[in-house]
Protein backbone atom coordinates (compact mmCIF):
# COMPACT_ATOMS: atom_id res chain seq x y z
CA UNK A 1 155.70 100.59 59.64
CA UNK A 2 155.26 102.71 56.32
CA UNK A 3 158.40 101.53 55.26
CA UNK A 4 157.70 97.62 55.77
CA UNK A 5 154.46 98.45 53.78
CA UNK A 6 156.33 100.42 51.22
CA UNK A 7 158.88 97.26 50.87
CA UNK A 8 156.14 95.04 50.87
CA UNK A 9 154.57 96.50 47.73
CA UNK A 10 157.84 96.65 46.12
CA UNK A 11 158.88 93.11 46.67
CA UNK A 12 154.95 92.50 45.21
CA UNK A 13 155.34 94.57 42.29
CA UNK A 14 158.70 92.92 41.30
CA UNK A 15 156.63 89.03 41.49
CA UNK A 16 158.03 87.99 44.73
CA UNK A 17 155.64 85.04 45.98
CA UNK A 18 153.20 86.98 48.40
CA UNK A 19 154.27 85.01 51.57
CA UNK A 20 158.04 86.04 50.82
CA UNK A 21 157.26 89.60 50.42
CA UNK A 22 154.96 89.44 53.93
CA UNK A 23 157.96 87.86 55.67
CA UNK A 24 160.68 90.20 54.35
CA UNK A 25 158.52 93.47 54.57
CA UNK A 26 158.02 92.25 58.33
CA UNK A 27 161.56 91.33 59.19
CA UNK A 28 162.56 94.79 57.59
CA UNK A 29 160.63 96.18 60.56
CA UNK A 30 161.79 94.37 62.78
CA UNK A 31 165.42 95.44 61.50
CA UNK A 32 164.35 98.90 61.48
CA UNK A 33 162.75 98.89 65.25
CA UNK A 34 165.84 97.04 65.87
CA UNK A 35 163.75 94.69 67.84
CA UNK A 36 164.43 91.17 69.24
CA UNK A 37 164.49 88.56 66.70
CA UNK A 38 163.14 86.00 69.58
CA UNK A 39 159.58 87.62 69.01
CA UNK A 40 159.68 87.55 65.30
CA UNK A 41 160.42 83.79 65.38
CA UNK A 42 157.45 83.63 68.70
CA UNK A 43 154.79 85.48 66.45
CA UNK A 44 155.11 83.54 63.21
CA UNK A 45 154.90 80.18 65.01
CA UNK A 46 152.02 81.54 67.48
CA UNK A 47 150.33 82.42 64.57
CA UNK A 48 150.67 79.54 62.64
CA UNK A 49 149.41 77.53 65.87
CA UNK A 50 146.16 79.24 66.54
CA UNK A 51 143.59 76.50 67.61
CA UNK A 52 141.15 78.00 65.92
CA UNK A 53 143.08 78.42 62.67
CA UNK A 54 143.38 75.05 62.67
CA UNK A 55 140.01 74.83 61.26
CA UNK A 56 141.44 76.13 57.75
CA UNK A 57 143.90 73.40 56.66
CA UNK A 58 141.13 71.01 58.08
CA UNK A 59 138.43 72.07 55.87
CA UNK A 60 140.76 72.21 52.58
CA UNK A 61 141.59 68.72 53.03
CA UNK A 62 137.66 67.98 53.97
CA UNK A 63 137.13 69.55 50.04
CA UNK A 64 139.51 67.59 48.39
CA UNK A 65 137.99 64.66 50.73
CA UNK A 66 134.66 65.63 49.05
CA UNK A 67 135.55 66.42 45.64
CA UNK A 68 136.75 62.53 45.25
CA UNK A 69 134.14 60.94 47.22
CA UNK A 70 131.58 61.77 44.61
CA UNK A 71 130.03 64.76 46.38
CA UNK A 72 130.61 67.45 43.49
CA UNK A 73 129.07 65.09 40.72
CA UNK A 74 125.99 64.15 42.60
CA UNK A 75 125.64 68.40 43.53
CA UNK A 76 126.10 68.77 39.81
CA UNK A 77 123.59 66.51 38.31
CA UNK A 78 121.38 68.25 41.02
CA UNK A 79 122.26 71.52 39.74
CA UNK A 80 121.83 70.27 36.28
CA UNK A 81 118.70 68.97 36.73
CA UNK A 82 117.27 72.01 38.50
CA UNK A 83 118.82 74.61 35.60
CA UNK A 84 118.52 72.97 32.24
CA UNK A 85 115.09 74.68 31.20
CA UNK A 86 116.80 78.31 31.55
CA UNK A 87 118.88 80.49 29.22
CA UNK A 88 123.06 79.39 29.37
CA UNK A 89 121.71 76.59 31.49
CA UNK A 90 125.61 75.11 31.99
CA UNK A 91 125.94 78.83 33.37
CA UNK A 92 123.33 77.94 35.58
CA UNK A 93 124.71 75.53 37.01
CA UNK A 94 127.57 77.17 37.64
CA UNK A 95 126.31 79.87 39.51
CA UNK A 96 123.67 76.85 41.78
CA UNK A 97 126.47 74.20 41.41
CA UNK A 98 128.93 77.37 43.49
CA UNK A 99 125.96 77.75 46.31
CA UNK A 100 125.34 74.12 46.72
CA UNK A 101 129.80 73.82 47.15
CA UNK A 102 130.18 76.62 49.25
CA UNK A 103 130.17 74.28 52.50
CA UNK A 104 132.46 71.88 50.69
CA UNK A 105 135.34 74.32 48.46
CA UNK A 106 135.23 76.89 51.52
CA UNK A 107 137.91 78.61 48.42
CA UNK A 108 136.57 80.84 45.75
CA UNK A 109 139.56 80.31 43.66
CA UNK A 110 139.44 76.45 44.10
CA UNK A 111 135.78 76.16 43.38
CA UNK A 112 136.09 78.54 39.69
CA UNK A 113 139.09 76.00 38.91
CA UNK A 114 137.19 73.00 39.55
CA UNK A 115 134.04 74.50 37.56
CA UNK A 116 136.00 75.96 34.76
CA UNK A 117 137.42 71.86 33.98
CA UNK A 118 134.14 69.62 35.26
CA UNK A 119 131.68 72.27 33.15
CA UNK A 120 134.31 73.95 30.54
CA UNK A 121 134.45 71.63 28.29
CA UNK A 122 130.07 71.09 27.73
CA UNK A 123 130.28 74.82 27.24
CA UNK A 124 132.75 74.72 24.37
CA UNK A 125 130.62 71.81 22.87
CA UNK A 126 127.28 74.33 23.23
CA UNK A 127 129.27 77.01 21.25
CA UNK A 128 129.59 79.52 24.61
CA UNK A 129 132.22 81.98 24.39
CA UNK A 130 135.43 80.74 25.57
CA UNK A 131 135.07 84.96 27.80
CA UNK A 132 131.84 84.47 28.76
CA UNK A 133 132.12 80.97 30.61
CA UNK A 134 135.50 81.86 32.15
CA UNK A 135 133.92 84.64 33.30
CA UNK A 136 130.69 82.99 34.81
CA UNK A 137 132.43 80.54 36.44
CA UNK A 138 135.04 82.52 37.52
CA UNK A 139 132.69 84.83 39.50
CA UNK A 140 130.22 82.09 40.76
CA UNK A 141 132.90 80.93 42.67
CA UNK A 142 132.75 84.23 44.88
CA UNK A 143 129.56 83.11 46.47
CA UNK A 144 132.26 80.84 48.18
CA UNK A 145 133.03 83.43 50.03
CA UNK A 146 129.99 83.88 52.55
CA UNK A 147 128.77 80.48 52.15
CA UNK A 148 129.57 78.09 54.97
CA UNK A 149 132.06 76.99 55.98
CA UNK A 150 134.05 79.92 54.04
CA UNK A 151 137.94 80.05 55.21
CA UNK A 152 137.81 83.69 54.57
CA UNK A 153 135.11 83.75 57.55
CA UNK A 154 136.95 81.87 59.57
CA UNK A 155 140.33 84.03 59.35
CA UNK A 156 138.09 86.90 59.98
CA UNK A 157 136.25 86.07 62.87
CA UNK A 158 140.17 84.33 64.51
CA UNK A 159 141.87 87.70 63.92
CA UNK A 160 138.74 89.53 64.61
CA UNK A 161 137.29 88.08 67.62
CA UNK A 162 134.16 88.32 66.23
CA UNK A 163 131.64 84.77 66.74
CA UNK A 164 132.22 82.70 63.96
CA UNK A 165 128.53 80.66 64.17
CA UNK A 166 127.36 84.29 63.74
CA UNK A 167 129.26 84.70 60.53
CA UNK A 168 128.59 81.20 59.12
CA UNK A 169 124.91 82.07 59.77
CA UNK A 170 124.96 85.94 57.97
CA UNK A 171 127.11 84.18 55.23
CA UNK A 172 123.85 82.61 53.99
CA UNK A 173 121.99 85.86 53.41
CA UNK A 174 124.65 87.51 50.88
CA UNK A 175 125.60 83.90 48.99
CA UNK A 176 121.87 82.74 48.33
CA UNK A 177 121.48 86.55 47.02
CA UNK A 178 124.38 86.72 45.09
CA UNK A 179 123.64 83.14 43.33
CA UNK A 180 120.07 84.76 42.36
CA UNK A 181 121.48 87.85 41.79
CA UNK A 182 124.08 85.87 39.03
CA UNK A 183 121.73 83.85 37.81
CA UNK A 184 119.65 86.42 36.57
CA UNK A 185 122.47 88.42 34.86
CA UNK A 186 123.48 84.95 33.45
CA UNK A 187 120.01 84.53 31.89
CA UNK A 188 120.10 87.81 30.46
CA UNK A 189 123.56 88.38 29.25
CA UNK A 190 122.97 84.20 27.41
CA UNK A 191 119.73 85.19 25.75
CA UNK A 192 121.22 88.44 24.45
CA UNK A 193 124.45 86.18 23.20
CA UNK A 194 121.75 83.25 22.01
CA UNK A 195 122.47 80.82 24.27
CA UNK A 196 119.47 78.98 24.63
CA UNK A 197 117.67 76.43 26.54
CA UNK A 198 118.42 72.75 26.40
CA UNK A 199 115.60 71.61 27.47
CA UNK A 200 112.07 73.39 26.56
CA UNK A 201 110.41 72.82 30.03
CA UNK A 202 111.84 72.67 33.77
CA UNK A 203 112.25 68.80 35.12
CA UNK A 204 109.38 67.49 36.97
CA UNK A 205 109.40 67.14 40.29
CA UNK A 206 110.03 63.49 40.65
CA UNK A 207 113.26 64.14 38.82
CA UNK A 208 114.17 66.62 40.75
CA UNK A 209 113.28 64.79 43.81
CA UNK A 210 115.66 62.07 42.43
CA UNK A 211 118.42 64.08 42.24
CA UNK A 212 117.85 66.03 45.86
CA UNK A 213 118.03 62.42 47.31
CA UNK A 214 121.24 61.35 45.79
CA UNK A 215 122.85 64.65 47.26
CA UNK A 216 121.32 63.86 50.41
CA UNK A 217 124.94 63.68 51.99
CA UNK A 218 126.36 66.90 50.47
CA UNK A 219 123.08 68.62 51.04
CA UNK A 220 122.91 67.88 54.85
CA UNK A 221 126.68 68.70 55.39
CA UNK A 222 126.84 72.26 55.94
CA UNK A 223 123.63 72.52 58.03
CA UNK A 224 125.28 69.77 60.38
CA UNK A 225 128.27 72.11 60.86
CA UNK A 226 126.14 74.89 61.62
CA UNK A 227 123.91 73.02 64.14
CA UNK A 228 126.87 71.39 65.80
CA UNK A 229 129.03 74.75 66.30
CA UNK A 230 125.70 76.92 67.18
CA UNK A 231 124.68 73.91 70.19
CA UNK A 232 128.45 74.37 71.31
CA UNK A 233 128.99 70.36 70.64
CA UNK A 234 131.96 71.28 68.44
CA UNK A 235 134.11 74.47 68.18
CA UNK A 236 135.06 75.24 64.61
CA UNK A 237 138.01 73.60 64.18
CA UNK A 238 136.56 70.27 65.84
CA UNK A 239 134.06 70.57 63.34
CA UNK A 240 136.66 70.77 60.71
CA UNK A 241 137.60 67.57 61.97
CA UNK A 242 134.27 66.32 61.83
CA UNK A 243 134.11 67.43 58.16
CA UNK A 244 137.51 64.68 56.74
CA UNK A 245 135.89 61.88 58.77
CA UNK A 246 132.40 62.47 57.17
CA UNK A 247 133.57 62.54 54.20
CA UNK A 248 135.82 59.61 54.00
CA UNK A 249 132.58 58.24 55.27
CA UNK A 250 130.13 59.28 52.56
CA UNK A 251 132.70 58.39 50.13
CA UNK A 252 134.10 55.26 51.53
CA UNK A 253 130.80 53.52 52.96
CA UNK A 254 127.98 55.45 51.05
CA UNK A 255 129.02 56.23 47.85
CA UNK A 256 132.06 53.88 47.51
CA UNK A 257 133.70 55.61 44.94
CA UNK A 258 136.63 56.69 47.03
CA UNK A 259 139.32 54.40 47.50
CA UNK A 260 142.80 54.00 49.69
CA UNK A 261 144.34 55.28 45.85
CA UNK A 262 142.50 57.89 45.84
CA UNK A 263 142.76 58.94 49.65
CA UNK A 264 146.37 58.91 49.28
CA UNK A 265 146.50 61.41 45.99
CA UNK A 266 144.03 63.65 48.42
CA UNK A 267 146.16 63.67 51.12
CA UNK A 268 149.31 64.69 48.58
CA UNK A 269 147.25 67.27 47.11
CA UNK A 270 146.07 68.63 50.07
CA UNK A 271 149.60 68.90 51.89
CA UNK A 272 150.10 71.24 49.02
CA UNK A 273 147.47 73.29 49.47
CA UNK A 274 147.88 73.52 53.44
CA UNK A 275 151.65 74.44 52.74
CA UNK A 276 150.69 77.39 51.21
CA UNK A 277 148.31 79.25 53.34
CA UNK A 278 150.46 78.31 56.65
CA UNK A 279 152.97 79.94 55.81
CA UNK A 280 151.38 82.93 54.51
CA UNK A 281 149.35 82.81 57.94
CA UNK A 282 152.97 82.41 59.53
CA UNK A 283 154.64 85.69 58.27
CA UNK A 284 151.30 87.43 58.75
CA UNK A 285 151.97 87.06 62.46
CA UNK A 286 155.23 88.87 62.21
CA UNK A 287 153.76 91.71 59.97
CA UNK A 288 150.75 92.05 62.23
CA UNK A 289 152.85 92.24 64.94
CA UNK A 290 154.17 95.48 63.49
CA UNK A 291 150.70 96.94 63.04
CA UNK A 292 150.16 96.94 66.46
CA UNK A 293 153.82 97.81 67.79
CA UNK A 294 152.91 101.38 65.73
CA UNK A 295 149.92 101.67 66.58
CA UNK A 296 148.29 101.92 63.24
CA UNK A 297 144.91 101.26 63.81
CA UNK A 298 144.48 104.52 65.88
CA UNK A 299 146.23 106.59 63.23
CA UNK A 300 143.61 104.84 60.36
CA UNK A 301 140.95 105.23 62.32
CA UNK A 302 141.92 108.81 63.27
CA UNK A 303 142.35 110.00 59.66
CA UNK A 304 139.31 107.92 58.33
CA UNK A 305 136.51 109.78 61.17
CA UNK A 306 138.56 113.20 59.96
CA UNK A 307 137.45 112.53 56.51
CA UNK A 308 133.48 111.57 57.74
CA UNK A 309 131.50 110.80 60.85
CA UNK A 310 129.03 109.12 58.65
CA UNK A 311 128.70 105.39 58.98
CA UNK A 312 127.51 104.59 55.65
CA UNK A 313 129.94 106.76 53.52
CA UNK A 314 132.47 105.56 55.91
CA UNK A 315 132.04 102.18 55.14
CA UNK A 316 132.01 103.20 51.36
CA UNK A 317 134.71 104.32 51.58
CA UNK A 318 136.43 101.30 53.19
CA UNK A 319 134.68 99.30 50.83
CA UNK A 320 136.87 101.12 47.86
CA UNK A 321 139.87 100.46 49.90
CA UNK A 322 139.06 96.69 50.09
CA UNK A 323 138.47 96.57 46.47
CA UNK A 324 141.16 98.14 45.26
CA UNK A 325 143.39 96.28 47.55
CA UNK A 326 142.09 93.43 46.08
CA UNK A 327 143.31 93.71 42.93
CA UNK A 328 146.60 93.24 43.94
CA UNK A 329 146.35 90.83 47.53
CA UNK A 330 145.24 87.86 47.94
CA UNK A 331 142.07 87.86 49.90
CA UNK A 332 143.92 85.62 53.15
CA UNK A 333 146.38 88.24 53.35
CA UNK A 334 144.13 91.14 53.24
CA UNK A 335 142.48 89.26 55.92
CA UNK A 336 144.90 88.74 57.95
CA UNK A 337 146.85 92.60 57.60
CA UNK A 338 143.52 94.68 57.36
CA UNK A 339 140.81 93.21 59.81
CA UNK A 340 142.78 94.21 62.92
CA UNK A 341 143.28 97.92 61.10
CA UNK A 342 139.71 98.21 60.02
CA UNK A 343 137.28 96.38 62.69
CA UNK A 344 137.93 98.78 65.10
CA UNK A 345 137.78 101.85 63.48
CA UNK A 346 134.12 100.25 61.83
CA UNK A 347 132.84 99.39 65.26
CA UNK A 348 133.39 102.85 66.05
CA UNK A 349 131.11 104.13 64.00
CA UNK A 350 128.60 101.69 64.51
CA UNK A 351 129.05 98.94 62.16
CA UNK A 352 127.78 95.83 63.59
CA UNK A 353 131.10 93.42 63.18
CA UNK A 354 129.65 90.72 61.75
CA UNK A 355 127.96 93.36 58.99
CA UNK A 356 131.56 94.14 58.12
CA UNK A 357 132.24 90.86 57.63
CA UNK A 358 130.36 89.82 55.10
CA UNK A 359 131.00 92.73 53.32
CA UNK A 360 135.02 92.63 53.79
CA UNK A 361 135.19 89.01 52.41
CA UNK A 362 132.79 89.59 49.69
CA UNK A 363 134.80 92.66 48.54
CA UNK A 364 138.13 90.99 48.96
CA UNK A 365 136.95 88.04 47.26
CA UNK A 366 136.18 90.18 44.62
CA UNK A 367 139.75 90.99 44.25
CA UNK A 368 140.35 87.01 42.82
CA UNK A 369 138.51 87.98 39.32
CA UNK A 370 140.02 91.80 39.03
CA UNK A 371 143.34 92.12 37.12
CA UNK A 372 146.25 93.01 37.66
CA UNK A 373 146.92 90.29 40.41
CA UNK A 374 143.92 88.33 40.06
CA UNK A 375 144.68 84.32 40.57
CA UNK A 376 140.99 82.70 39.64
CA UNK A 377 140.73 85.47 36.69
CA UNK A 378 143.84 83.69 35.56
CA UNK A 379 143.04 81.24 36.35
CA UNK A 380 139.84 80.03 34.85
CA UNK A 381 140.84 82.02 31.12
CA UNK A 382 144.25 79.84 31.20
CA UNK A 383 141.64 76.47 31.78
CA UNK A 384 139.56 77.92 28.71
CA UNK A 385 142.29 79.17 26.77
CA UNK A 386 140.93 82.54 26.31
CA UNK A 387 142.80 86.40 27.23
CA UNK A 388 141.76 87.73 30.36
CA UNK A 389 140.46 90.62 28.38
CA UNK A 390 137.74 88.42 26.93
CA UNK A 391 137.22 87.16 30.31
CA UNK A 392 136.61 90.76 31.92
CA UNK A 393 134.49 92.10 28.57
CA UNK A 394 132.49 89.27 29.28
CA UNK A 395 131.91 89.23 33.27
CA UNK A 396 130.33 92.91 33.50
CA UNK A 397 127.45 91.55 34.50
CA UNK A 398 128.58 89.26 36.51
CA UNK A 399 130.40 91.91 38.46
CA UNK A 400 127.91 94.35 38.49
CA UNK A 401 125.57 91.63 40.01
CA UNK A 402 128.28 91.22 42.85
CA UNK A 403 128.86 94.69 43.71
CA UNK A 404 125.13 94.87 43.80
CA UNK A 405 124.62 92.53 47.02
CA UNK A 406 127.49 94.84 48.46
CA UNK A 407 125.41 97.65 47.92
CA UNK A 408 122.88 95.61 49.73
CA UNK A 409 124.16 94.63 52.87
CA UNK A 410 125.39 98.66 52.99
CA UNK A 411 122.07 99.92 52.84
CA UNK A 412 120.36 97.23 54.63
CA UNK A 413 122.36 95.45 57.51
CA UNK A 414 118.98 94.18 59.19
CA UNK A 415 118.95 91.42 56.53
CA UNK A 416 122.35 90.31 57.24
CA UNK A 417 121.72 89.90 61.12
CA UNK A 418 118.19 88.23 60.67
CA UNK A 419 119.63 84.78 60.70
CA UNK A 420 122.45 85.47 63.37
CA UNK A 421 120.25 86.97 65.38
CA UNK A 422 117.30 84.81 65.02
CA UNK A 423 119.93 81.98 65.97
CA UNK A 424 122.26 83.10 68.49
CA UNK A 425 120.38 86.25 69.54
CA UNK A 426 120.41 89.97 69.16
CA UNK A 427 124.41 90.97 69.71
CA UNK A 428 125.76 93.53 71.88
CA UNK A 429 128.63 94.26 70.05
């Protein structure tokens, strides 16, 4: 298996699309082993069939549902409204306008691309650093990671076998705290750059009131999800389901402001999208396949407990790992390669699963806004035409203000579980 790992960061190295190196690294092994080619063709397609994977292509075309049903404007002018009294209020928003999306993006590099063009160009106009807004919305979009319903989550808790409900409950502990946490560095890091208020007072209440009605829809969404999957009425990829049809809905009968036009570019545009990720999910099977086959996990989790028996500098350590693997994976295929390796070898030690989690996906998110491989940090500096340096001299705080709910949930795992166990009850896992 070393060598399929060695191949696969070759063929990554050399710009190979990331599901091509997966699927060559695996089928290396498989050459190598000189097993059957029948169960590399069984465990891409099993993979790619998983009912409860499902849920993933199902909630990205739910997004793009709710992007052009009129969702994301209404959540904006709500963000707006709530923000425009504080320091890089447009930053604000991003950081409130992410929280409020996380149960409709459920993709942290989707939601920094759609913030970087709907707020971008107001920044420009308000004389913001081309850096400092890539950067803020860039890493705003990570509180898509925890927030429901977060397709990182979802892949987790599949490969995992760990309750999904429970994660999409702890996911709201680490995203609420990571929007505060951002919007305070955002308030500091715009007054020391001069970016000041719009507006000299917060909105009163009736406006705000105003604007918390007319998101009624988006507002209710992700509770609904959580309700309905918690009660046992829908499993999550039903509820993915659940999500298209209320939003052609909301944007067909509410809102009107979706059409068949429009439907039909969503569709397109989501095809494209679901393309992608299935067959990265596809050749995953055949490379996890070979994690198993060598037995990997015991030889990690061997070496890791002959480094420490401590839990906590354990998990540091892991959590160093995740980051710097990060900065050259994208987060689904870190997913998908490194929950089977490191779950176990966490529970061992005592790290409550769902714990790791949050953690895992937060750091791997992280990954999406670290260079060299980082596809929103490209992403959002190509949108406002500004070097990715200027985008990382910018973001320290923002980063800092991420690692610092990691640090968090290390220290204090209680306050991840409060929800899932208030909820579901206490686990025994």
């Amino acid at each position: 298996m070393a060598i399929a790992i060695l191949i696969f960061f070759i063929f990554l190295l050399l710009g190979m699309p990331v599901a091509f190196s997966i699927g060559l690294s695996g089928f290396s092994f498989f050459l190598i082993r000189d097993l059957p080619m029948s169960i590399l063709v069984q465990k891409s397609i099993s993979t790619s069939q998983s009912f409860t994977m499902l849920a993933i292509p199902l909630f990205i075309l739910a997004g793009n549902l709710m992007n052009a049903c009129g969702i994301t404007k209404r959540l904006m002018h709500l963000a707006s409204v709530c923000t425009g009294h504080m320091y890089g209020n447009i930053g604000q928003v991003s950081c409130l306008l992410s929280t409020l999306m996380g149960g409709v993006s459920g993709s942290a590099v989707a939601d920094a691309a759609m913030q970087s063009r709907i707020l971008g160009p107001e920044m420009n106009r308000l004389g913001y650093a081309r850096g400092w807004s890539a950067a803020i919305n860039g890493l705003s979009g990570l509180i898509v990671a925890t927030i429901p319903p977060s397709m990182g989550l979802i892949i987790y808790g599949t490969v995992g076998e760990v309750s999904i409900g429970r994660l999409f409950m702890a996911g709201w502990f680490p995203g609420i705290l990571m929007c505060v946490l951002l919007m305070v560095a955002t308030s500091w890091s715009a007054k020391h750059f001069g970016y000041t208020p719009e507006k000299s007072k917060p909105a009163p209440l009736s406006e705000v009131f105003k604007a918390i009605v007319d998101s009624f829809w988006a507002l209710v969404f992700p509770f609904m999800l959580i309700i309905l999957i918690r009660f046992g009425i829908m499993s999550p990829s039903e509820s993915g389901a659940f999500a298209c049809i209320y939003a052609i809905v909301v944007g067909m009968f509410i809102y009107r402001e979706m059409n068949v036009k429009d439907f039909m570019k969503v569709l397109k545009d989501s095809v494209k999208d679901v393309t992608v990720i299935t067959i990265i999910l596809a050749f995953s099977g055949i490379f996890g396949y070979g994690v198993v086959y060598d037995d990997l996990t015991t030889a990690i989790a061997s070496a890791l407990v002959g480094i420490t028996s401590n839990s906590t500098i354990l998990l540091i350590l892991v959590i160093l790992f995740l980051l710097l693997c990060g900065m050259f994976m994208e987060t689904t295929v870190i997913a998908l390669i490194l929950t089977p390796i490191l779950l176990p070898v966490m529970k061992s030690v005592g790290v409550d699963p769902v714990v790791f989690g949050m953690i895992m996906m937060t750091c791997v998110t992280f990954g999406v806004m670290t260079p060299p491989v980082g596809t929103a940090l490209y992403t959002v500096s190509s949108i406002m035409d500004c070097p990715i340096e200027d985008t990382v001299r910018y973001g320290w705080p923002f980063y800092a203000a991420v690692l610092f709910v990691v640090l968090v949930m290390v220290l204090f795992p209680d306050l991840v579980l409060f929800l899932p166990n208030l909820v579901y009850g206490v686990s025994a896992a």
